[in-house]
Protein backbone atom coordinates (compact mmCIF):
# COMPACT_ATOMS: atom_id res chain seq x y z
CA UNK A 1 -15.19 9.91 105.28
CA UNK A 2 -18.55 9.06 106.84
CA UNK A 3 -17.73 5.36 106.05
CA UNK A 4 -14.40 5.40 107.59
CA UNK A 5 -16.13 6.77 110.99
CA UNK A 6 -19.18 4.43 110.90
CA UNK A 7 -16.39 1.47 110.91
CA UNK A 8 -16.77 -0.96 113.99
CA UNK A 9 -13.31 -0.69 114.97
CA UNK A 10 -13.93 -3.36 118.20
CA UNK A 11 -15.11 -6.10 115.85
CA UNK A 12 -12.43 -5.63 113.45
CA UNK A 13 -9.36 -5.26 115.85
CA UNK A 14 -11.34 -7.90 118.27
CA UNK A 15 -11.18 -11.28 118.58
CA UNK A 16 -14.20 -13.28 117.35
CA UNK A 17 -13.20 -16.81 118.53
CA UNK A 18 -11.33 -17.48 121.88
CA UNK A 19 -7.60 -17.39 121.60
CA UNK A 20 -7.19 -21.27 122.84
CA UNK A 21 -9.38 -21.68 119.80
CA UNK A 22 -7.26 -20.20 117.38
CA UNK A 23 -4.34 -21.46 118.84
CA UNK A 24 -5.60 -25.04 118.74
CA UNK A 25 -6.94 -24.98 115.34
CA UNK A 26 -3.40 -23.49 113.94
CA UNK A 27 -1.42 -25.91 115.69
CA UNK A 28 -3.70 -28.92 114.52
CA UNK A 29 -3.50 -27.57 110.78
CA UNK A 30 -0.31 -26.87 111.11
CA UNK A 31 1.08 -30.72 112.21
CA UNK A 32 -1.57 -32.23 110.09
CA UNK A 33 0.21 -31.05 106.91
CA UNK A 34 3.47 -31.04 108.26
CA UNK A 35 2.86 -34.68 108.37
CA UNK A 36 1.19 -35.00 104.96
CA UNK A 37 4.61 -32.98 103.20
CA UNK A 38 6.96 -34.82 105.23
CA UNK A 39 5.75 -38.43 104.57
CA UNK A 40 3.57 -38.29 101.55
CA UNK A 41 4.71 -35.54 99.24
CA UNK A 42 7.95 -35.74 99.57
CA UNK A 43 9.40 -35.36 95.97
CA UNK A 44 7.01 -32.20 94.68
CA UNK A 45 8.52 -29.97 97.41
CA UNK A 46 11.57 -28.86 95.39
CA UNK A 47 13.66 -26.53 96.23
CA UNK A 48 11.96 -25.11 99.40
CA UNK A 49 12.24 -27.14 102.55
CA UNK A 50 9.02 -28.69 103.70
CA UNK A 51 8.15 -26.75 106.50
CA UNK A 52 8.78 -23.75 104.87
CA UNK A 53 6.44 -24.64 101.98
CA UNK A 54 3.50 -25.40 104.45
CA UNK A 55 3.81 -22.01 106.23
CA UNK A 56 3.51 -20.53 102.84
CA UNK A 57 0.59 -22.21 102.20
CA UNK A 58 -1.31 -21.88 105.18
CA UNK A 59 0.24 -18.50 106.16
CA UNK A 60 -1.47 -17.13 102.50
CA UNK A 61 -4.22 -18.90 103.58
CA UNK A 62 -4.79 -17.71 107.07
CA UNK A 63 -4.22 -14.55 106.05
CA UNK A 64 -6.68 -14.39 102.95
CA UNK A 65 -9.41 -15.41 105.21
CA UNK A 66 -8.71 -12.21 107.89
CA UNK A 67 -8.55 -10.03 104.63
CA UNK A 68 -11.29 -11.12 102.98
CA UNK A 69 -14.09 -11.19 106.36
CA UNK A 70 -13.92 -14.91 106.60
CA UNK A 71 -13.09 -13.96 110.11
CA UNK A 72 -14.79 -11.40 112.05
CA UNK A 73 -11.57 -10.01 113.15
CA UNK A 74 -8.24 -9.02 111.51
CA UNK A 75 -7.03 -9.80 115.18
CA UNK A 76 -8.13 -13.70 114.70
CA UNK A 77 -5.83 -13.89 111.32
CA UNK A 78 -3.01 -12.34 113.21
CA UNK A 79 -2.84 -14.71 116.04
CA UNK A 80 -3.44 -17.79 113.85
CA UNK A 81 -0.43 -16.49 111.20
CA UNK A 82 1.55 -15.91 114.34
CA UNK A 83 0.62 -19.66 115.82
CA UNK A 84 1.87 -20.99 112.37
CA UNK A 85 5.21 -18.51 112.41
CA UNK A 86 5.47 -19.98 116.06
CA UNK A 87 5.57 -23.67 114.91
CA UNK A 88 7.47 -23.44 111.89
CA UNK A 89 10.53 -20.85 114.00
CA UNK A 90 10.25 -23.62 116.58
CA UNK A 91 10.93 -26.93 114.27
CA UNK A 92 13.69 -24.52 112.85
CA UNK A 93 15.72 -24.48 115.85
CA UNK A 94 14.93 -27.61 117.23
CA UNK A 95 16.40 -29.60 114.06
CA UNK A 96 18.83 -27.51 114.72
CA UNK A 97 19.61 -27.70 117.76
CA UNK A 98 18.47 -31.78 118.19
CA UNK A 99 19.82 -33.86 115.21
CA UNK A 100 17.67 -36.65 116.50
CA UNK A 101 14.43 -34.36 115.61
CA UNK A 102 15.87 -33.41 112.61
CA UNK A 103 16.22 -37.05 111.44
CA UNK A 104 12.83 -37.48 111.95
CA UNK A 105 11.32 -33.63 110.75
CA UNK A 106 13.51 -34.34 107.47
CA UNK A 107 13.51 -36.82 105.52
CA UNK A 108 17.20 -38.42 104.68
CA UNK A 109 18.69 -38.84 100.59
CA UNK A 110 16.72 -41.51 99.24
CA UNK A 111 19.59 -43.92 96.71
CA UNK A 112 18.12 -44.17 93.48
CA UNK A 113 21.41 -45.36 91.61
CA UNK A 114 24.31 -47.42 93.27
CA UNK A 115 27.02 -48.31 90.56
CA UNK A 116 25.58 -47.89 87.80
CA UNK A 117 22.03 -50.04 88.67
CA UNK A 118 18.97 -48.24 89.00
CA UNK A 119 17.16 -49.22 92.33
CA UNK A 120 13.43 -49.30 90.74
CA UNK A 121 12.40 -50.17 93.94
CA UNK A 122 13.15 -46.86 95.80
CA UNK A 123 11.69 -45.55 91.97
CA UNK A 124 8.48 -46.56 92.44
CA UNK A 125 8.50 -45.47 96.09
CA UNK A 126 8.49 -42.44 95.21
CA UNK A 127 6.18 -42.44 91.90
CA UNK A 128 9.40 -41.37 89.92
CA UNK A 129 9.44 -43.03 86.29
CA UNK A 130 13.10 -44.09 84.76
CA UNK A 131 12.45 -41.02 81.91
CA UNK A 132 11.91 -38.91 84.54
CA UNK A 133 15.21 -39.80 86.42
CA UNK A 134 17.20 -39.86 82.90
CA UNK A 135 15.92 -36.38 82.34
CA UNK A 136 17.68 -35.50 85.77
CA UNK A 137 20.46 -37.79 84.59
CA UNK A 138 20.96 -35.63 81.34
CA UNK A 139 20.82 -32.45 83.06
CA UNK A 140 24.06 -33.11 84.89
CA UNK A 141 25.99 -34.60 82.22
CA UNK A 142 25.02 -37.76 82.14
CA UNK A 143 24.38 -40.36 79.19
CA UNK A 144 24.94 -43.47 80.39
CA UNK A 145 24.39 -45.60 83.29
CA UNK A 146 28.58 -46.18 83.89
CA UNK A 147 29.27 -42.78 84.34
CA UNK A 148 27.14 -42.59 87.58
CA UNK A 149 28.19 -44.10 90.57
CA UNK A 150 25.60 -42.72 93.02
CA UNK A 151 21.99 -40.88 92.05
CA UNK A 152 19.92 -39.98 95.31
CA UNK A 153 17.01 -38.06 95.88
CA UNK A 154 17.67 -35.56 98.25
CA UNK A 155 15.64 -33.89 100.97
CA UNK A 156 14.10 -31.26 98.88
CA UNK A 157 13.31 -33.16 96.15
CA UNK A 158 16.24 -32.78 94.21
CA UNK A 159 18.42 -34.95 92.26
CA UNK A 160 21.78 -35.16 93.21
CA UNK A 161 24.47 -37.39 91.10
CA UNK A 162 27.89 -38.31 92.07
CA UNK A 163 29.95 -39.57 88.88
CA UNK A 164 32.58 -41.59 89.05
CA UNK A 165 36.21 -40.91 88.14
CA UNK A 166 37.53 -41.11 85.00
């Protein structure tokens, strides 16, 4: 009980850096690997959406530090998981709510098979080997080349394959 009393409550509920600080450094984290998921690792998301594998990320991460003492304050974890929440809520609605932005937040399906002819050019663009597209292939059905008439890799990293008629 004594240790519970002797806690100082001000330095834990406080905030140890300014809040423009906090705010600042969230927001710059949080656009720096926005950027870095949207244009660089594009097919290891998977089946969560980009942003919403970044706030995971940095949310655990910003959070871990206010649990552990990295910050003086639980208060400075708050605010920066809230600055992150912020951003993330706020490219939510606005690709939403502006297709334009969402062109540009998302990326579109990437063709990786038209007609039957693998496009090793969009392949290697995305560091994706020709057994790793015939295991995707063979998942859905697939066995031949013929049977496909379009292959694309999607948004989230997925393979999607549209098979033609019989």
């Amino acid at each position: 009980m004594e240790n519970f009393l002797s806690i100082d409550w001000g330095e834990l509920f406080g905030l140890s850096l300014p809040l423009s600080e906090i705010l600042i450094r969230g927001s710059a984290m949080y656009w720096f690997l926005f950027l870095i998921f949207r244009f660089v690792v594009r097919r290891e998301v998977g089946a969560v959406g980009i942003a919403d594998m970044l706030v995971l990320v940095i949310v655990a991460d910003a959070a871990q530090n206010a649990m552990a003492g990295e910050y003086r304050s639980i208060s400075d974890g708050m605010v920066l998981v809230a600055t992150l929440i912020g951003w993330n809520v706020f490219l939510d609605w606005l690709g939403y709510h502006v297709p334009v932005f969402r062109k540009l937040a998302e990326p579109g399906p990437l063709h990786l098979i038209q007609d039957g002819i693998i496009l090793k050019r969009n392949l290697r663009r995305e560091f994706i080997t020709e057994d790793e597209l015939w295991s995707k292939l063979r998942e859905q059905g697939v066995d031949s080349l013929p049977q496909v008439k379009s292959a694309f890799m999607e948004n989230d990293g997925q393979i999607s394959v549209i098979k033609r008629e019989k």
